[in-house]
PDB file of N, CA and C in Angstrom:
ATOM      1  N   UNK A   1      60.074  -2.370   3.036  1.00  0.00           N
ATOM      2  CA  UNK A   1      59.940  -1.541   4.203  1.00  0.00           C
ATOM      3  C   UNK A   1      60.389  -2.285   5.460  1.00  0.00           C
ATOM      4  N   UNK A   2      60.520  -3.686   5.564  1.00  0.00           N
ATOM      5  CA  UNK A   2      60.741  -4.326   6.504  1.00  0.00           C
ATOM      6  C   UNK A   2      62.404  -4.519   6.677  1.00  0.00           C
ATOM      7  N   UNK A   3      63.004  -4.599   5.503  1.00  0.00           N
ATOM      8  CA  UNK A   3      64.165  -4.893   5.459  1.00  0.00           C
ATOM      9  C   UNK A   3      65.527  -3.115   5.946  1.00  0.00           C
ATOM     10  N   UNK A   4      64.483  -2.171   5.582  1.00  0.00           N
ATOM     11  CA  UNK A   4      64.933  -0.852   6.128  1.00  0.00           C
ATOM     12  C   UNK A   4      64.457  -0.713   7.927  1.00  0.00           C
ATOM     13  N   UNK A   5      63.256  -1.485   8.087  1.00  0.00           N
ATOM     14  CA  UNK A   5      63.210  -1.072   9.491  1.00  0.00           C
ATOM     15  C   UNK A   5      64.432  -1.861  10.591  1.00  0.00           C
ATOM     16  N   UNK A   6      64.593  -3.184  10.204  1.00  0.00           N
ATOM     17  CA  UNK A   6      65.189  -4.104  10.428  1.00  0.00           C
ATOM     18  C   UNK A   6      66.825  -3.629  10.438  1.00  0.00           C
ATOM     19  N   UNK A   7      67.377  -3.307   9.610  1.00  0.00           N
ATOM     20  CA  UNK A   7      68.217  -2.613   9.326  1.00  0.00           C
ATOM     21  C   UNK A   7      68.779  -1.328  10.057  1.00  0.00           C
ATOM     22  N   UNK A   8      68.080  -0.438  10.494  1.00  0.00           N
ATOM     23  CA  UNK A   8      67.676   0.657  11.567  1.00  0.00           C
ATOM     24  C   UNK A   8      67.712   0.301  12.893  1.00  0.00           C
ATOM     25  N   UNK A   9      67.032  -0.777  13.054  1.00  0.00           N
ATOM     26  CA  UNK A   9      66.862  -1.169  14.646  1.00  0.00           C
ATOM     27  C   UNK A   9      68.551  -1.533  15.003  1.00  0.00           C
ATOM     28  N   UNK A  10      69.316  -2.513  13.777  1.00  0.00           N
ATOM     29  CA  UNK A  10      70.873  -3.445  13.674  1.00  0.00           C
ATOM     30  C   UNK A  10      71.616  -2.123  13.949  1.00  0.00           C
ATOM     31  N   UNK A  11      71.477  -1.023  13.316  1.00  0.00           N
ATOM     32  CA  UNK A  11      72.211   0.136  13.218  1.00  0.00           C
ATOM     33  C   UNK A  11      72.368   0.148  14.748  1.00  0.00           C
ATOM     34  N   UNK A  12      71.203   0.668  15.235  1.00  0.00           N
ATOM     35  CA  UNK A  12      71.323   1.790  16.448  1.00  0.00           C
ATOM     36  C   UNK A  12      72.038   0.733  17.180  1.00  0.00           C
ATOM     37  N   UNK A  13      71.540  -0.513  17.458  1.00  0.00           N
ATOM     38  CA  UNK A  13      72.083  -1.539  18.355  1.00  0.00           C
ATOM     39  C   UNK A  13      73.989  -1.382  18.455  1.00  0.00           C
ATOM     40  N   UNK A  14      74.120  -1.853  16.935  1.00  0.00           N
ATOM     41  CA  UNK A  14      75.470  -1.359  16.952  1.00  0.00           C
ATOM     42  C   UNK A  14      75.931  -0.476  17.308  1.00  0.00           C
ATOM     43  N   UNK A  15      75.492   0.769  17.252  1.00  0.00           N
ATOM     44  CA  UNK A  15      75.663   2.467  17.997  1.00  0.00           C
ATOM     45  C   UNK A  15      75.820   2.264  19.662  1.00  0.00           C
ATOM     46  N   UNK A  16      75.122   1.984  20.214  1.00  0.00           N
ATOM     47  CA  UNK A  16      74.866   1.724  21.699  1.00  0.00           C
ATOM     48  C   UNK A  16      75.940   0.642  22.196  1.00  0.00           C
ATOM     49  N   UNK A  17      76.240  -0.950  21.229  1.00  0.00           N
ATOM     50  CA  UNK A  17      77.581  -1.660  21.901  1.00  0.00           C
ATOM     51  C   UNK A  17      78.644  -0.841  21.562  1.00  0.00           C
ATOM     52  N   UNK A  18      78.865  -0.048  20.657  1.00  0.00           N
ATOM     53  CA  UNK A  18      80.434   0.737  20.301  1.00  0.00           C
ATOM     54  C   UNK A  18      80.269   2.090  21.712  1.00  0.00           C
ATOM     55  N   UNK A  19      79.640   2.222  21.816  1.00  0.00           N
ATOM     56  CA  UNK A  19      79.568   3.808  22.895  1.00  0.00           C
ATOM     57  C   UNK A  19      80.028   2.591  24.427  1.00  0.00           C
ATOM     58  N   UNK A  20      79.179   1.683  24.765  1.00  0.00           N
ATOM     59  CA  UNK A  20      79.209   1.648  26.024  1.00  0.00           C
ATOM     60  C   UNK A  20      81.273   0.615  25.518  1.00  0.00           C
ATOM     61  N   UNK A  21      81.554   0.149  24.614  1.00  0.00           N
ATOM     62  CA  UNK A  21      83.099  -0.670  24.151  1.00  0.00           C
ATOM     63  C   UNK A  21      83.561   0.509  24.656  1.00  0.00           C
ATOM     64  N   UNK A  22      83.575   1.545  24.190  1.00  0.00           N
ATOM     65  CA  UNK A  22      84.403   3.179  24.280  1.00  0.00           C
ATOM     66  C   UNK A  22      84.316   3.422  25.766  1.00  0.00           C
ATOM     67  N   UNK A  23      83.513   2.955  26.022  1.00  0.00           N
ATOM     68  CA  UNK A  23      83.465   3.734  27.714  1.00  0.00           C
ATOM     69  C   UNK A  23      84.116   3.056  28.679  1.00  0.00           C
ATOM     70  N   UNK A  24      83.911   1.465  28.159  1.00  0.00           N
ATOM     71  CA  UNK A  24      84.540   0.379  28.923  1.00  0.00           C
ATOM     72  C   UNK A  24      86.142   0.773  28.534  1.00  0.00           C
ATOM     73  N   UNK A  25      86.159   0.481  27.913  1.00  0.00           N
ATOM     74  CA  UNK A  25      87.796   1.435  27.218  1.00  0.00           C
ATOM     75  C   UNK A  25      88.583   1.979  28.238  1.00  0.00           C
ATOM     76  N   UNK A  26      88.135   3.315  27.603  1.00  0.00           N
ATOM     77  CA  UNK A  26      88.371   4.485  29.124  1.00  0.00           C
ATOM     78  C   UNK A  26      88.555   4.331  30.358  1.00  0.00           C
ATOM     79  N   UNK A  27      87.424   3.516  31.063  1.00  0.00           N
ATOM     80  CA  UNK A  27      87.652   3.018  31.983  1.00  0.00           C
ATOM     81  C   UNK A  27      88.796   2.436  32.933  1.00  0.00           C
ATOM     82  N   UNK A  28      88.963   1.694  32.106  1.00  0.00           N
ATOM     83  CA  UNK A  28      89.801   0.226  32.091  1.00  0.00           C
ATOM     84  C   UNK A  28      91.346   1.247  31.891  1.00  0.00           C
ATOM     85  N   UNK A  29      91.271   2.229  30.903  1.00  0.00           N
ATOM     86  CA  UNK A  29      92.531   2.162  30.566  1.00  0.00           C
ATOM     87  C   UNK A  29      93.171   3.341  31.900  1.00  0.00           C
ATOM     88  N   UNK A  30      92.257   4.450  32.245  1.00  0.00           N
ATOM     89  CA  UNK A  30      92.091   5.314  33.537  1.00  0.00           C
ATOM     90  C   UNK A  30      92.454   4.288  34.844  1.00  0.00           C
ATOM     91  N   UNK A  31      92.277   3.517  35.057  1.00  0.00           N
ATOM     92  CA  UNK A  31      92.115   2.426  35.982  1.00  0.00           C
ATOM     93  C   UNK A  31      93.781   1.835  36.292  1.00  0.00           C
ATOM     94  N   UNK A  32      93.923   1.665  35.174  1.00  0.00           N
ATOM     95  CA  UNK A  32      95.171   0.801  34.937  1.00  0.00           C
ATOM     96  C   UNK A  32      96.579   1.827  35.143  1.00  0.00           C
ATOM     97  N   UNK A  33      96.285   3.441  34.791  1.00  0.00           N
ATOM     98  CA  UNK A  33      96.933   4.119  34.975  1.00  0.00           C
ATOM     99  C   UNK A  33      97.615   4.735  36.333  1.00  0.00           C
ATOM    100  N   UNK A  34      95.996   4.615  36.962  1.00  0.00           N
ATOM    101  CA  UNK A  34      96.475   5.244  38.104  1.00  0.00           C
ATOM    102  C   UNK A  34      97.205   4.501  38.989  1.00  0.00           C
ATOM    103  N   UNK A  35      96.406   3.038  38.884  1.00  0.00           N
ATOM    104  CA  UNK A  35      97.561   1.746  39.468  1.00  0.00           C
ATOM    105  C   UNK A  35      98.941   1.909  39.013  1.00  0.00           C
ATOM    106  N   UNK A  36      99.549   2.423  37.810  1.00  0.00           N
ATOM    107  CA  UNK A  36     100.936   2.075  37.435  1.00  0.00           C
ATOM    108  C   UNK A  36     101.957   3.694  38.070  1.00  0.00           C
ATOM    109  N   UNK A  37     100.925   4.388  38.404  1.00  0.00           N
ATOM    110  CA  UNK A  37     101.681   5.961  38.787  1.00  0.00           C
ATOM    111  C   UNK A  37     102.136   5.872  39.800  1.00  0.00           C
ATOM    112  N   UNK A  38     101.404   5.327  40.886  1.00  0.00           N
ATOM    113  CA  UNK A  38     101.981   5.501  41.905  1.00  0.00           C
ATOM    114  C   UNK A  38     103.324   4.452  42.706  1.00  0.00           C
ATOM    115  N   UNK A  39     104.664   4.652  43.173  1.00  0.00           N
ATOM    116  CA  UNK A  39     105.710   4.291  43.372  1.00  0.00           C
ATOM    117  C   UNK A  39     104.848   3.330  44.321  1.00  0.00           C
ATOM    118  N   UNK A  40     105.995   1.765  44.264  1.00  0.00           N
ATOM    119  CA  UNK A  40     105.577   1.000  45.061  1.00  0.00           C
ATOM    120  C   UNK A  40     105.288   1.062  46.593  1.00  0.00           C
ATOM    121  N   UNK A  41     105.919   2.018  47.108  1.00  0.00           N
ATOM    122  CA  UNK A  41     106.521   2.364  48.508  1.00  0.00           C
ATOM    123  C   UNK A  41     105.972   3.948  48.812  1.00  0.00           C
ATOM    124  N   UNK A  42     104.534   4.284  48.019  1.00  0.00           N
ATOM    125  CA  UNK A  42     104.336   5.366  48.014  1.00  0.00           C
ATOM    126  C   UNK A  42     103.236   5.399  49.114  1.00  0.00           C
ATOM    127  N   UNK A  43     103.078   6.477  50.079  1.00  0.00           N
ATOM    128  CA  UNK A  43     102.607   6.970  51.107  1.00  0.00           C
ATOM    129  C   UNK A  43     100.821   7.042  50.502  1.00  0.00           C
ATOM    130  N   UNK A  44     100.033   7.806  51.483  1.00  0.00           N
ATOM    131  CA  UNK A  44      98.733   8.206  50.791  1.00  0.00           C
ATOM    132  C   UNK A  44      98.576   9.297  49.951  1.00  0.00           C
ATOM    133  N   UNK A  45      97.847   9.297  48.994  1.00  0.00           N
ATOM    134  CA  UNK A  45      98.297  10.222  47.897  1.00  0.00           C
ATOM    135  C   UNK A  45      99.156   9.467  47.050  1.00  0.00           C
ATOM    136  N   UNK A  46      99.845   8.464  47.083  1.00  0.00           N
ATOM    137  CA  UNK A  46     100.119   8.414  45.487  1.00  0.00           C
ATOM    138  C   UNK A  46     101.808   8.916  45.717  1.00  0.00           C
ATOM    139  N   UNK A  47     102.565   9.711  46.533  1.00  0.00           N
ATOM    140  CA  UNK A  47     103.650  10.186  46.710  1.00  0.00           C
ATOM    141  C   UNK A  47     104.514   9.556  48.002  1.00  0.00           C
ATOM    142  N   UNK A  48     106.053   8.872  47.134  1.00  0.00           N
ATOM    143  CA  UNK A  48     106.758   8.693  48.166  1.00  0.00           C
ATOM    144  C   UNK A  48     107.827   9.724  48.266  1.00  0.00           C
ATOM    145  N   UNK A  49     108.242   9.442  49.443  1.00  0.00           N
ATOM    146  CA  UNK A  49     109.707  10.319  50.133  1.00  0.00           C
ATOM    147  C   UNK A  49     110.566  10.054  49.380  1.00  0.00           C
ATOM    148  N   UNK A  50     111.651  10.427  49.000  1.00  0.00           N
ATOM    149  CA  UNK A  50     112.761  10.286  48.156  1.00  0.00           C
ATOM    150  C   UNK A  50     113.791  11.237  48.673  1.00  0.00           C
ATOM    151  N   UNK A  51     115.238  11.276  48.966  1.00  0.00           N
ATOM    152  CA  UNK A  51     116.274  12.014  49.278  1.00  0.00           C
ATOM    153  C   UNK A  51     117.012  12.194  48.381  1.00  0.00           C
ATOM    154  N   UNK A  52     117.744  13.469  48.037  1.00  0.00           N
ATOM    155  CA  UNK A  52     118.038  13.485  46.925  1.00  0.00           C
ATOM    156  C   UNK A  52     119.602  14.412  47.264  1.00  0.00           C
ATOM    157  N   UNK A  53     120.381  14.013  47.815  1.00  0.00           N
ATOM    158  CA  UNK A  53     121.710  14.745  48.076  1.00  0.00           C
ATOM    159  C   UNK A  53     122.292  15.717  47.493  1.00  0.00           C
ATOM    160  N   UNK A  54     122.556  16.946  47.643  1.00  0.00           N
ATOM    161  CA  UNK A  54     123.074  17.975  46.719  1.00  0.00           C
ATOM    162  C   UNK A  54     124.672  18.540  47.448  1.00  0.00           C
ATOM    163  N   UNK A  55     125.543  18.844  46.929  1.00  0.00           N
ATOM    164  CA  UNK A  55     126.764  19.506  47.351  1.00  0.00           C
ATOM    165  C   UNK A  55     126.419  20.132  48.709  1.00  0.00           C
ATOM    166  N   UNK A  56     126.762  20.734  49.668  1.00  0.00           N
ATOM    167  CA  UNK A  56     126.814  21.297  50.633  1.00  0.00           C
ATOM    168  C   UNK A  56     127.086  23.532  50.034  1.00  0.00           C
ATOM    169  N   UNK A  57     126.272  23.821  50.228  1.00  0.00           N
ATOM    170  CA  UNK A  57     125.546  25.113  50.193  1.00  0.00           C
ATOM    171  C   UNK A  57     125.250  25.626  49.013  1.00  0.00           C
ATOM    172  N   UNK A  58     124.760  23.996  47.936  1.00  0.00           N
ATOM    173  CA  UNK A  58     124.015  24.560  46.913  1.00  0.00           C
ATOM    174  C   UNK A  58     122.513  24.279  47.241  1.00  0.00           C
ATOM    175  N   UNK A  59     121.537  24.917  46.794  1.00  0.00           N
ATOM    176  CA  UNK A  59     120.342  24.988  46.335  1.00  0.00           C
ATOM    177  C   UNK A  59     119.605  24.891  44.830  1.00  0.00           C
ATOM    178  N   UNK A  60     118.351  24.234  45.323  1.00  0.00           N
ATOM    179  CA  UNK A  60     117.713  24.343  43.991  1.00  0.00           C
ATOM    180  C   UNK A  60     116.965  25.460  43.506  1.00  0.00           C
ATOM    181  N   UNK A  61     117.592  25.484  42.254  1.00  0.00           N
ATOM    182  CA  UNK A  61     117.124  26.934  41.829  1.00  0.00           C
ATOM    183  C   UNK A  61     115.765  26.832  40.775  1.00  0.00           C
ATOM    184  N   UNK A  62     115.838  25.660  40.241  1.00  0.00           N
ATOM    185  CA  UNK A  62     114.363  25.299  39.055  1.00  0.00           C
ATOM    186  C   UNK A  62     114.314  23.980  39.072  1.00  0.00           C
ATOM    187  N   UNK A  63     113.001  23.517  38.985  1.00  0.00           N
ATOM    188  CA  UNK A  63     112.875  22.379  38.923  1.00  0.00           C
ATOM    189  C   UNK A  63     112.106  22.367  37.873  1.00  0.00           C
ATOM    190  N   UNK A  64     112.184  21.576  36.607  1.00  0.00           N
ATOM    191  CA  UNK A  64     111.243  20.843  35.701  1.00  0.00           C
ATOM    192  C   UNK A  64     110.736  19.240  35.235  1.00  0.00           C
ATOM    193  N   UNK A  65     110.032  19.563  35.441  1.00  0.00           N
ATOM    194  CA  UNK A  65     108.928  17.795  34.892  1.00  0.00           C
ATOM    195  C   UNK A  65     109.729  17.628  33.692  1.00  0.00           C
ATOM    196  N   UNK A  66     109.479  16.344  32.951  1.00  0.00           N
ATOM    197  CA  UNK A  66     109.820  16.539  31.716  1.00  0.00           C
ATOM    198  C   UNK A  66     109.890  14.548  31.639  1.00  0.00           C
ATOM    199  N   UNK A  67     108.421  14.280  31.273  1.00  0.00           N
ATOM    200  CA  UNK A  67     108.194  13.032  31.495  1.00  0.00           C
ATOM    201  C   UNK A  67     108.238  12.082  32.909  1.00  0.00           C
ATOM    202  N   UNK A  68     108.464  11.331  32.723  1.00  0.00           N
ATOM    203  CA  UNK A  68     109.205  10.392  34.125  1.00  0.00           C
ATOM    204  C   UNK A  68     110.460  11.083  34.481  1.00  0.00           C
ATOM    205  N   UNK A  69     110.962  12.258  34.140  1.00  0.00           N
ATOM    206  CA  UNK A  69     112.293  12.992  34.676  1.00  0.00           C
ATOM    207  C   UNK A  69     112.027  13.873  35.404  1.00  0.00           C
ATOM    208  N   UNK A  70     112.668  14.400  36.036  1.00  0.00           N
ATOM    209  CA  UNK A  70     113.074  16.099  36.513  1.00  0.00           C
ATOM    210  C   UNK A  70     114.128  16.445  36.405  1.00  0.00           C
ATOM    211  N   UNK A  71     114.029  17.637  35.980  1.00  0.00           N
ATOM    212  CA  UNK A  71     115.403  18.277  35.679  1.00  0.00           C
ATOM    213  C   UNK A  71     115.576  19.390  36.413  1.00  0.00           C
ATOM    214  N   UNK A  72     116.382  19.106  37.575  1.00  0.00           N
ATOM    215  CA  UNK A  72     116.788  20.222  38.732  1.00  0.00           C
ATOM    216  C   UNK A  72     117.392  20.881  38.391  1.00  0.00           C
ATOM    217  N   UNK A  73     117.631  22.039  38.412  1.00  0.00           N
ATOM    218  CA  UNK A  73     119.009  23.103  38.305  1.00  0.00           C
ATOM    219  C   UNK A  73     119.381  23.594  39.777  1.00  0.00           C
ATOM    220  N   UNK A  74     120.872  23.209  40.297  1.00  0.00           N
ATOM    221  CA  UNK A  74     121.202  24.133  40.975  1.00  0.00           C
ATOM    222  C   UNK A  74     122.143  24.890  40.748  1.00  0.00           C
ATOM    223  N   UNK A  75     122.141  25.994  42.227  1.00  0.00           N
ATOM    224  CA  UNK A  75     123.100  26.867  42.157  1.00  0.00           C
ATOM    225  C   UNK A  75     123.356  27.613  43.297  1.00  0.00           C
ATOM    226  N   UNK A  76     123.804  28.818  43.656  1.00  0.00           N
ATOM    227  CA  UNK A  76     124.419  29.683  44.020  1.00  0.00           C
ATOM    228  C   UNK A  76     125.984  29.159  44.897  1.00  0.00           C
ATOM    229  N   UNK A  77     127.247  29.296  44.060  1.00  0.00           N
ATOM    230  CA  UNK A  77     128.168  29.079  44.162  1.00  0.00           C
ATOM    231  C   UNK A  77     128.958  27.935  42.813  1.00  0.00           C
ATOM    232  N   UNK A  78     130.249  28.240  42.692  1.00  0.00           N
ATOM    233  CA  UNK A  78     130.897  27.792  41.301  1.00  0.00           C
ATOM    234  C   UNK A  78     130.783  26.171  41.613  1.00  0.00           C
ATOM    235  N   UNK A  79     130.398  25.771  42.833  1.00  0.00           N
ATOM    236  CA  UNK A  79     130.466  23.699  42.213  1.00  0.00           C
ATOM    237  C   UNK A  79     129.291  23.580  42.258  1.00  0.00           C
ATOM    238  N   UNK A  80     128.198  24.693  42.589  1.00  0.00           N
ATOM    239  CA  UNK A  80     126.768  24.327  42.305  1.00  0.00           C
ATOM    240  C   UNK A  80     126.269  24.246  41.050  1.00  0.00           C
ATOM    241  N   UNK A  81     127.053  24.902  39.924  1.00  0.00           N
ATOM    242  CA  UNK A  81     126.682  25.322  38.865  1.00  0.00           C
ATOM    243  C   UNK A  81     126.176  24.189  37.995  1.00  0.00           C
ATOM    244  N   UNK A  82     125.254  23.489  38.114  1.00  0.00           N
ATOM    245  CA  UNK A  82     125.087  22.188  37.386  1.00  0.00           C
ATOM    246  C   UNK A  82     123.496  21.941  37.494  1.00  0.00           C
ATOM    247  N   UNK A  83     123.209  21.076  36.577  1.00  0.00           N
ATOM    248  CA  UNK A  83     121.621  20.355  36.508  1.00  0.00           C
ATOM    249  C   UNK A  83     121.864  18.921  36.549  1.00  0.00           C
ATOM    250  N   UNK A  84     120.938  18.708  37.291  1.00  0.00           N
ATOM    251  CA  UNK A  84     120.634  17.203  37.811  1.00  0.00           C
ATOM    252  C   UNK A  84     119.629  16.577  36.842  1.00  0.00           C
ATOM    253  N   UNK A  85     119.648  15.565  36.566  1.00  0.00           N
ATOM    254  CA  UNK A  85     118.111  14.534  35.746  1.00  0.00           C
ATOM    255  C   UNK A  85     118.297  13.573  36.514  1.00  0.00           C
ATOM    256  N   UNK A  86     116.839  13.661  37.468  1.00  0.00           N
ATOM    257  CA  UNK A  86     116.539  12.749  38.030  1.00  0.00           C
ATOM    258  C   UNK A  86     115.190  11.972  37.762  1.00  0.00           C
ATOM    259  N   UNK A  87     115.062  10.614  38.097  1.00  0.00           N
ATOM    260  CA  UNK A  87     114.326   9.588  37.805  1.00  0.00           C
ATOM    261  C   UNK A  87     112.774   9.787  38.738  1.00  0.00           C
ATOM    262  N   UNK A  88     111.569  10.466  38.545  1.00  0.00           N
ATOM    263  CA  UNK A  88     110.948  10.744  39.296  1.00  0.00           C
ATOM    264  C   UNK A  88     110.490   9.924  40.082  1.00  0.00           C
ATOM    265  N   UNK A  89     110.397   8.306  39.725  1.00  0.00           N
ATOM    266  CA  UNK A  89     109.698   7.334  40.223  1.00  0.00           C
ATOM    267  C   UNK A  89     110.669   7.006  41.408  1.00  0.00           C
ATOM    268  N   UNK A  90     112.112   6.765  41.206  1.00  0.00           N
ATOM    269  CA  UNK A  90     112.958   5.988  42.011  1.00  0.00           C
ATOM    270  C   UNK A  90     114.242   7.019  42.943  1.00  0.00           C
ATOM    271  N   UNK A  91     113.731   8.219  42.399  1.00  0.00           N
ATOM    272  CA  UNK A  91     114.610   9.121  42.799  1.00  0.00           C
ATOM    273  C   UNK A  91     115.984   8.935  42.327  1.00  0.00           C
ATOM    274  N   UNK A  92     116.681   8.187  41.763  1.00  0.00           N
ATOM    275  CA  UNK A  92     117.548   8.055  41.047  1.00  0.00           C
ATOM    276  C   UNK A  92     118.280   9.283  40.481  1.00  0.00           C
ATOM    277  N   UNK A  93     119.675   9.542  40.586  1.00  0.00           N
ATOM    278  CA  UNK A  93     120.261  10.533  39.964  1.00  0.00           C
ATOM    279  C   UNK A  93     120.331   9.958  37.914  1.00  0.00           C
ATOM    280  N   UNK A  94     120.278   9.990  37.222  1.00  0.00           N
ATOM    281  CA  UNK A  94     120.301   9.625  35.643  1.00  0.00           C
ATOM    282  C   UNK A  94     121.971  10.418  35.287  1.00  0.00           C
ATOM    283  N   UNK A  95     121.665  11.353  35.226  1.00  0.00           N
ATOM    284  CA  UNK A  95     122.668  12.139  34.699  1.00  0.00           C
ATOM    285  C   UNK A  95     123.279  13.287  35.795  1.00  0.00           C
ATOM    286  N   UNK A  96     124.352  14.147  35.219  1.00  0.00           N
ATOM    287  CA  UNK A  96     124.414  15.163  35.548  1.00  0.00           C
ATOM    288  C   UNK A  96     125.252  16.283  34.773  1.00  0.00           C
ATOM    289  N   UNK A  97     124.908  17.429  34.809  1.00  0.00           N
ATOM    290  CA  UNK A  97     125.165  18.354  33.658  1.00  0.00           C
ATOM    291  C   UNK A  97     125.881  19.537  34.779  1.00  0.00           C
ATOM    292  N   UNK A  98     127.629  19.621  33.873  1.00  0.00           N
ATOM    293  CA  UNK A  98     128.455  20.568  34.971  1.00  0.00           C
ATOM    294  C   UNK A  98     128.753  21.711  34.109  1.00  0.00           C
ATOM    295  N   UNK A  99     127.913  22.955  34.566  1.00  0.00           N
ATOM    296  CA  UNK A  99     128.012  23.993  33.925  1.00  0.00           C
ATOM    297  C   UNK A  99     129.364  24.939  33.832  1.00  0.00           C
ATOM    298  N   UNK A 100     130.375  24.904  32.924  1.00  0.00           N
ATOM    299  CA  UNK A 100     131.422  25.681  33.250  1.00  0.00           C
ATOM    300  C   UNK A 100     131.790  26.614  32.276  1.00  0.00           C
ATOM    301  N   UNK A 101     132.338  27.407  32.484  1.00  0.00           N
ATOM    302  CA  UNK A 101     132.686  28.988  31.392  1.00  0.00           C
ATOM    303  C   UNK A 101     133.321  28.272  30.285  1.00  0.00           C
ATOM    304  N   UNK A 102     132.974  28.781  28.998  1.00  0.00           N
ATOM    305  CA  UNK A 102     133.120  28.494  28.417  1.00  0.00           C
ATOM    306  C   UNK A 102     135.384  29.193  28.076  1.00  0.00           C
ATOM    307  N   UNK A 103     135.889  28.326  27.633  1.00  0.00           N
ATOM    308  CA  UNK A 103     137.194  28.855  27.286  1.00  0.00           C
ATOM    309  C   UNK A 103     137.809  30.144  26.629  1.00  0.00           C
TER     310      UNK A 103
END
């Protein structure tokens, strides 16, 4: 009977260091994240300014997230016709995609 109570008490103990390991965890790893999100040169909030040059009388027509990317689409007019992938952190152009009729 001693060796089951004994045993019980080791249990729970172990229960209680794995919950508060897990929490420290979390913590730590939440912590570390939010430090790495925000751009070095970023304002309050977490967000810097970035300029991002487009043709002269195109506009953006969609913008999508899509990891550390965005993927702009512009348009209205035939040299607008294209999507941008840009680098969200550095504003960086990556790519660019020139939409044209097909032949």
């Amino acid at each position: 009977m001693q060796a089951l109570k004994a045993l019980v008490i080791v249990m729970g103990l172990l229960i209680v260091v794995g919950v508060v390991a897990v929490a420290a965890t979390i913590s730590y790893r939440l912590g570390r994240m939010a430090d790495s999100a925000a751009p070095a040169d970023a304002g309050p909030g977490g967000f810097a300014a970035v300029e991002l040059a487009i043709p002269e009388g195109c506009r953006a027509v969609e913008a999508t997230p899509a990891g550390e990317r965005l993927v702009l689409r512009l348009g209205d007019g035939r040299q607008c016709n294209r999507i941008l992938i840009v680098d969200m952190n550095s504003g960086a152009v990556l790519g660019r995609l020139d939409l044209v009729p097909a032949p």
